[in-house]
Protein backbone atom coordinates (compact mmCIF):
# COMPACT_ATOMS: atom_id res chain seq x y z
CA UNK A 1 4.91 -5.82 9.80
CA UNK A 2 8.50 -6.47 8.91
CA UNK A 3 9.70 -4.84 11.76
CA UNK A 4 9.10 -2.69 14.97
CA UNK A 5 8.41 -0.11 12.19
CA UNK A 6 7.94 -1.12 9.11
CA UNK A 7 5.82 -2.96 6.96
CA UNK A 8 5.68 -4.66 3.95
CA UNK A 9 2.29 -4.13 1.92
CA UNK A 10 1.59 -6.16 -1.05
CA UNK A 11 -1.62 -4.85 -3.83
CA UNK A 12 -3.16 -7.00 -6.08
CA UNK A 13 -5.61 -5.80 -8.49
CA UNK A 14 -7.12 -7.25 -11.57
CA UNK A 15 -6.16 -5.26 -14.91
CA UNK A 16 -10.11 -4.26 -15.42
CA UNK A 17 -10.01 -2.44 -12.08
CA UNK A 18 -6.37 -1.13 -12.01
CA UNK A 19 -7.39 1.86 -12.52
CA UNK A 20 -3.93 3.05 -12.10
CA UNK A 21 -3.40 1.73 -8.94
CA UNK A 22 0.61 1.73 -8.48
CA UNK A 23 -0.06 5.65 -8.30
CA UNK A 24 -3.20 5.12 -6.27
CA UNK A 25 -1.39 3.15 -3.50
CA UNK A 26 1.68 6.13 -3.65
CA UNK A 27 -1.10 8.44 -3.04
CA UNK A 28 -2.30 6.67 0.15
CA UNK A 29 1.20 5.94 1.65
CA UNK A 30 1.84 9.50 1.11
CA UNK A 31 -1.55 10.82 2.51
CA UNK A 32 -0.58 8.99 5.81
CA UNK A 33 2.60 10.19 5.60
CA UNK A 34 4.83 6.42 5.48
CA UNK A 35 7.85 6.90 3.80
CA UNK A 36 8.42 4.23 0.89
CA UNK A 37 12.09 2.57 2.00
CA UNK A 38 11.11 -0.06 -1.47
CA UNK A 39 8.08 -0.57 -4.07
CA UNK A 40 8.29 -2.06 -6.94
CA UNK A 41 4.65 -2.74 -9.87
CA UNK A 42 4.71 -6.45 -11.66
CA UNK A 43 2.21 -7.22 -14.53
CA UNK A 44 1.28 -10.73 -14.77
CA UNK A 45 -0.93 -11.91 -16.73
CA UNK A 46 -3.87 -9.85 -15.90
CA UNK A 47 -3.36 -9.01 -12.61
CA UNK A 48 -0.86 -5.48 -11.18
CA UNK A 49 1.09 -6.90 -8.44
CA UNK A 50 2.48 -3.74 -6.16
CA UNK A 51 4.77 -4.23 -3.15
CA UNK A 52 6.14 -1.64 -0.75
CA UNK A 53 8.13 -1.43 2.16
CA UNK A 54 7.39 1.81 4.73
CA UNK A 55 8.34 2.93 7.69
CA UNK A 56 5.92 2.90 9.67
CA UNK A 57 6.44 6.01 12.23
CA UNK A 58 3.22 6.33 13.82
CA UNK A 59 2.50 4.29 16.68
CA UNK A 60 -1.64 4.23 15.98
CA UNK A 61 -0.74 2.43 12.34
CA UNK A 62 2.05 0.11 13.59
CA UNK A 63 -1.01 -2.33 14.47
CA UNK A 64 -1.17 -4.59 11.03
CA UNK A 65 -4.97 -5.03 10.99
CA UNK A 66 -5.04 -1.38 11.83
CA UNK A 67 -2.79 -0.38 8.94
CA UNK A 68 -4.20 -2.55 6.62
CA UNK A 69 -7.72 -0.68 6.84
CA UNK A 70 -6.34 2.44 6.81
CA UNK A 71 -4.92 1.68 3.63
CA UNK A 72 -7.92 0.15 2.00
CA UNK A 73 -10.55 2.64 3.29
CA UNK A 74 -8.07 5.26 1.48
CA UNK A 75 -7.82 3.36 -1.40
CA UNK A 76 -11.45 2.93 -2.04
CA UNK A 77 -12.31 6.74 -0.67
CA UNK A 78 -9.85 7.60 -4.26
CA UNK A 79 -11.26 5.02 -6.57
């Protein structure tokens, strides 16, 4: 969490299972509705490097662990 709410989420994924995953991760921030303030997609190497930075409005997914699975479980329920 970067603040009292918002949060900074960084994705790494390796280029064999990128499966276009700076659109994946938009998806999910949009599905629970966190507006994106920032995000920006790196390529290095191999590996897609995706950061974001949301607000963070509701108060059940201002908890970092509990954001953090909410994001993966969505992320792996559209892969």
């Amino acid at each position: 969490m970067v603040g009292p709410d918002a949060a900074a989420l960084r994705l790494t994924a390796a280029a064999a299972r990128a499966r276009h995953a700076p659109a994946r991760l938009m998806d999910a921030l949009r599905w629970f509705d966190l507006p994106v303030q920032h995000a920006s997609v790196c390529r290095v190497g191999g590996v897609t490097v995706l950061d974001a930075v949301v607000d963070v409005p509701a108060a059940a997914l201002q908890d970092e662990g509990c954001l953090r699975a909410a994001v993966l479980h969505r992320l792996q329920q559209s892969g």
